[in-house]
N, C-alpha and C. Protein backbone atom coordinates (compact mmCIF):
# COMPACT_ATOMS: atom_id res chain seq x y z
N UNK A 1 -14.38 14.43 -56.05
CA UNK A 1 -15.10 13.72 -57.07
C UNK A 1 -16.56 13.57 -56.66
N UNK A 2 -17.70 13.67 -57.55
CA UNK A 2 -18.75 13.72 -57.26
C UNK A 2 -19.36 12.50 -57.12
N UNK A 3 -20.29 12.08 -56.34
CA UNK A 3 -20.93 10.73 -56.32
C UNK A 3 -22.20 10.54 -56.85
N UNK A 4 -22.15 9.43 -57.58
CA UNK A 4 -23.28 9.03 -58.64
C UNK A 4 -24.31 8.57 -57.86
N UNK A 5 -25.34 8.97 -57.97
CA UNK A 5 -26.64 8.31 -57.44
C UNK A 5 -27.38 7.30 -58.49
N UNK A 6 -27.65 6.38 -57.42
CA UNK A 6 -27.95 4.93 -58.17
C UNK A 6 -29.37 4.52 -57.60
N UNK A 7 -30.59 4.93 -58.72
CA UNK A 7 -31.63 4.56 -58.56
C UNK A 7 -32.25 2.89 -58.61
N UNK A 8 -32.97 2.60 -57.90
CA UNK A 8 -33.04 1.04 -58.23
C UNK A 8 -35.39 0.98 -57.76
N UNK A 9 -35.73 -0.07 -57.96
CA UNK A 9 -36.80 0.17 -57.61
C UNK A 9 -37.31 -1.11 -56.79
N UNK A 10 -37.88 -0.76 -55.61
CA UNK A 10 -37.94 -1.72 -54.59
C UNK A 10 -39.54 -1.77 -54.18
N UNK A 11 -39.83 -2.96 -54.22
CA UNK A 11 -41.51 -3.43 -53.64
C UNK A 11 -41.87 -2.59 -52.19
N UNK A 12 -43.17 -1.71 -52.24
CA UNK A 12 -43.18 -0.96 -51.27
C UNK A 12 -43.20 -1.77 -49.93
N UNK A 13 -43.50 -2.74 -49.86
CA UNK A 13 -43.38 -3.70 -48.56
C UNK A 13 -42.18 -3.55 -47.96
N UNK A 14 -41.46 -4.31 -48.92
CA UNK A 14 -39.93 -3.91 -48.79
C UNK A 14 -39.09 -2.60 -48.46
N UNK A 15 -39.63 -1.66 -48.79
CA UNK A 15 -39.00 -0.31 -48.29
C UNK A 15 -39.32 -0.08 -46.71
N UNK A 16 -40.76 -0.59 -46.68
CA UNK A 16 -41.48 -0.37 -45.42
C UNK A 16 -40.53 -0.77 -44.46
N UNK A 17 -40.22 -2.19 -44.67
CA UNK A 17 -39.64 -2.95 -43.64
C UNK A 17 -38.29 -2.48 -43.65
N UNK A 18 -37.79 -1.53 -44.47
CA UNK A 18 -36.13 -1.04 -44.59
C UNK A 18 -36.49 -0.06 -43.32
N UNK A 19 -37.30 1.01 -43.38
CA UNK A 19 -37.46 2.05 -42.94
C UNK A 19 -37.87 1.79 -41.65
N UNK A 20 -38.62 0.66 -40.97
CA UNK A 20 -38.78 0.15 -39.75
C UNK A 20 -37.72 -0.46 -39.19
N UNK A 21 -37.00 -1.32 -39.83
CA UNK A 21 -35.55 -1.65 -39.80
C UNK A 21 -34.63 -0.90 -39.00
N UNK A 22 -34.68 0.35 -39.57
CA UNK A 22 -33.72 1.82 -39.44
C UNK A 22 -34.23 2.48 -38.27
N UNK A 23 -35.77 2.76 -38.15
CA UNK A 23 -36.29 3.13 -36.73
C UNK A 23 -35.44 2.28 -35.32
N UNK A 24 -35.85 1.44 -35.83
CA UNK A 24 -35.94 0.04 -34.39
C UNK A 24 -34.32 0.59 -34.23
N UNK A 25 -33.65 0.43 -34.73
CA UNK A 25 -32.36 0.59 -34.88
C UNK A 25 -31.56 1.97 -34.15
N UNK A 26 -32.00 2.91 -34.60
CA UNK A 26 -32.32 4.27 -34.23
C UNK A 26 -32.73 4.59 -32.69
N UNK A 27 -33.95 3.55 -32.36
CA UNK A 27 -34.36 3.69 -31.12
C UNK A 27 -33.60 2.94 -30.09
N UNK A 28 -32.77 2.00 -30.62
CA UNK A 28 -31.92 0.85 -29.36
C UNK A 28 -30.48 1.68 -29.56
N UNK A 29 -30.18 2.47 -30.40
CA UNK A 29 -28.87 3.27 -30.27
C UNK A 29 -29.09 4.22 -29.14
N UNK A 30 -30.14 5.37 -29.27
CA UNK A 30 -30.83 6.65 -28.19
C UNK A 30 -31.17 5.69 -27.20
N UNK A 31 -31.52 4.38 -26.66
CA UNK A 31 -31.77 4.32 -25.20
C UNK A 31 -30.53 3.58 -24.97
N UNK A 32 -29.62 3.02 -26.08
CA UNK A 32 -28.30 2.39 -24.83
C UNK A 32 -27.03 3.76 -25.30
N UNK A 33 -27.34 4.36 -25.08
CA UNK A 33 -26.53 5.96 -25.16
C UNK A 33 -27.19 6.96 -23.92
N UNK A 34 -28.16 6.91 -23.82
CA UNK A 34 -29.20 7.48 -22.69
C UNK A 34 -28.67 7.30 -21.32
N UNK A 35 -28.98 5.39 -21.45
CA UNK A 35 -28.91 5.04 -20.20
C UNK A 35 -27.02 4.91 -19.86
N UNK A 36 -27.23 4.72 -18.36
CA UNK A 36 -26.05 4.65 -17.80
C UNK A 36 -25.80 2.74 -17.49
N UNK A 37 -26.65 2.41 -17.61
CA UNK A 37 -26.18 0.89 -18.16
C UNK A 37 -27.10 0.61 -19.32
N UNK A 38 -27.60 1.10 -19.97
CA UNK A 38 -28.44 0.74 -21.35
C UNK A 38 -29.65 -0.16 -21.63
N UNK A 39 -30.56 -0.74 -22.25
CA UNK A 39 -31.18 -0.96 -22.31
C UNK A 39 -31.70 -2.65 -21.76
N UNK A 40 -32.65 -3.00 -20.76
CA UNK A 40 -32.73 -4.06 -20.52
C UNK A 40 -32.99 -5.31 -21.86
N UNK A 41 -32.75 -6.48 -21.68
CA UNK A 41 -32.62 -7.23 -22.59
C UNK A 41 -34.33 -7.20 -23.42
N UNK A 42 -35.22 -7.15 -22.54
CA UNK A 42 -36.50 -7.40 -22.43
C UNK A 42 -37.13 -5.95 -23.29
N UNK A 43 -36.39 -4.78 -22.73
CA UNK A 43 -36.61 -3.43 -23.65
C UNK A 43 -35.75 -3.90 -25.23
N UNK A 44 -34.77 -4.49 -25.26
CA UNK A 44 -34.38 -4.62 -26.75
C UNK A 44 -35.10 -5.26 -26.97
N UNK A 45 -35.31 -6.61 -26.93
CA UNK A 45 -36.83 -7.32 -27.57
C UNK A 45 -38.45 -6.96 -27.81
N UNK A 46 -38.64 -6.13 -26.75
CA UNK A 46 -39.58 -5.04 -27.41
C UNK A 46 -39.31 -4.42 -28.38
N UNK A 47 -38.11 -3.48 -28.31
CA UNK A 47 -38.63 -2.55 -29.50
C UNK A 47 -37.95 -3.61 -30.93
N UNK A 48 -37.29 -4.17 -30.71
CA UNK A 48 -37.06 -5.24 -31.92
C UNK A 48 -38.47 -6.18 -32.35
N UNK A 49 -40.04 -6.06 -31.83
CA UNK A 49 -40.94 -6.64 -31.62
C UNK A 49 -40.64 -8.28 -31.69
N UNK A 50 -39.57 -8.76 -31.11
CA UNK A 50 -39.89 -10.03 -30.16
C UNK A 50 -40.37 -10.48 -29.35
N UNK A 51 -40.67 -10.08 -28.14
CA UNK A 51 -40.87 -10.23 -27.20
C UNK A 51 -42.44 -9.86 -27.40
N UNK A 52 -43.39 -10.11 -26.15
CA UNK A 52 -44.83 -10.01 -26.20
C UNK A 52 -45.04 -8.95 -26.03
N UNK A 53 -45.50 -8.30 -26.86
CA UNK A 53 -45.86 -6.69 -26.90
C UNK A 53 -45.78 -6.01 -27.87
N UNK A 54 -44.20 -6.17 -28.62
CA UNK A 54 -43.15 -6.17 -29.41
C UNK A 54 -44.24 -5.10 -30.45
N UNK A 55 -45.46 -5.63 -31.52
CA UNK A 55 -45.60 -4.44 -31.93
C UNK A 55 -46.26 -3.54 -32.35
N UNK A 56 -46.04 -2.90 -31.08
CA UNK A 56 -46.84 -1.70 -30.91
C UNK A 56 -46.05 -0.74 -31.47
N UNK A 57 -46.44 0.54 -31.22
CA UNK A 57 -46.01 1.63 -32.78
C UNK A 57 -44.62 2.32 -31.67
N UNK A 58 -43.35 2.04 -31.79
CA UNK A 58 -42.23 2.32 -31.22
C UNK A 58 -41.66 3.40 -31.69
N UNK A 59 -41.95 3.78 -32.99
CA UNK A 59 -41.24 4.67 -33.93
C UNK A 59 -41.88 6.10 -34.00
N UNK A 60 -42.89 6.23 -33.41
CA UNK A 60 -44.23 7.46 -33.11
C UNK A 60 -44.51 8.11 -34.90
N UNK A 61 -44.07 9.24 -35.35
CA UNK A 61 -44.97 9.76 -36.09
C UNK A 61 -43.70 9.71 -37.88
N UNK A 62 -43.19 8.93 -37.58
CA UNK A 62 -42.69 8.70 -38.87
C UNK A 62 -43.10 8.16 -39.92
N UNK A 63 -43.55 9.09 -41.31
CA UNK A 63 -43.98 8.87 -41.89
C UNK A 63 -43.87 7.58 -43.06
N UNK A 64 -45.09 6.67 -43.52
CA UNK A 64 -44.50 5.53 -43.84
C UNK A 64 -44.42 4.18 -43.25
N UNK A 65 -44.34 4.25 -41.66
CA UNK A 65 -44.08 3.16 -40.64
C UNK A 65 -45.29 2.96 -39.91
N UNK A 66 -46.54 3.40 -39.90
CA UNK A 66 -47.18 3.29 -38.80
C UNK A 66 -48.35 2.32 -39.58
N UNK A 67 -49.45 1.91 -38.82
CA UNK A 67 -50.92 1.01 -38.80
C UNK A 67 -51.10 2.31 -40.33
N UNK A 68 -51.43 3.00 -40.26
CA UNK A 68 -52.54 4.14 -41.01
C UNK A 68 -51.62 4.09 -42.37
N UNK A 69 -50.45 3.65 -42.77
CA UNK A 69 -49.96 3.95 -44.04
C UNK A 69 -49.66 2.22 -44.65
N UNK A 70 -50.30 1.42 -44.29
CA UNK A 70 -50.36 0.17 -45.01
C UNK A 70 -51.54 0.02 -45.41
């Protein structure tokens, strides 16, 4: 059976923060899969930008997410 695609329309802010969402996400899966004990607590709060540092551009050249496309 084929699946229906369901358009909806979302505030570009809002997409932004979906798609950074999905990075951050993306990036704490590849370093606690990497590592052989996984990521320090202090590296998840970075790239989750909690922690002091937190946000700097974690996601590199994905289009949409960076300083230059807001």
């Amino acid at each position: 059976m084929e699946e229906k695609m369901i358009m909806v329309y979302v505030p570009l802010n809002e997409y932004r923060a979906g798609v950074e969402a999905k990075t951050r996400l993306e990036i704490l899966k590849k370093a606690t899969l990497s590592g052989k004990y996984g990521p320090s607590k202090e590296e998840i709060l970075r790239v989750l930008g909690i922690a002091a540092g937190g946000n700097e551009d974690v996601h590199g050249d994905i289009p949409g997410t960076g300083e230059r496309s807001k």
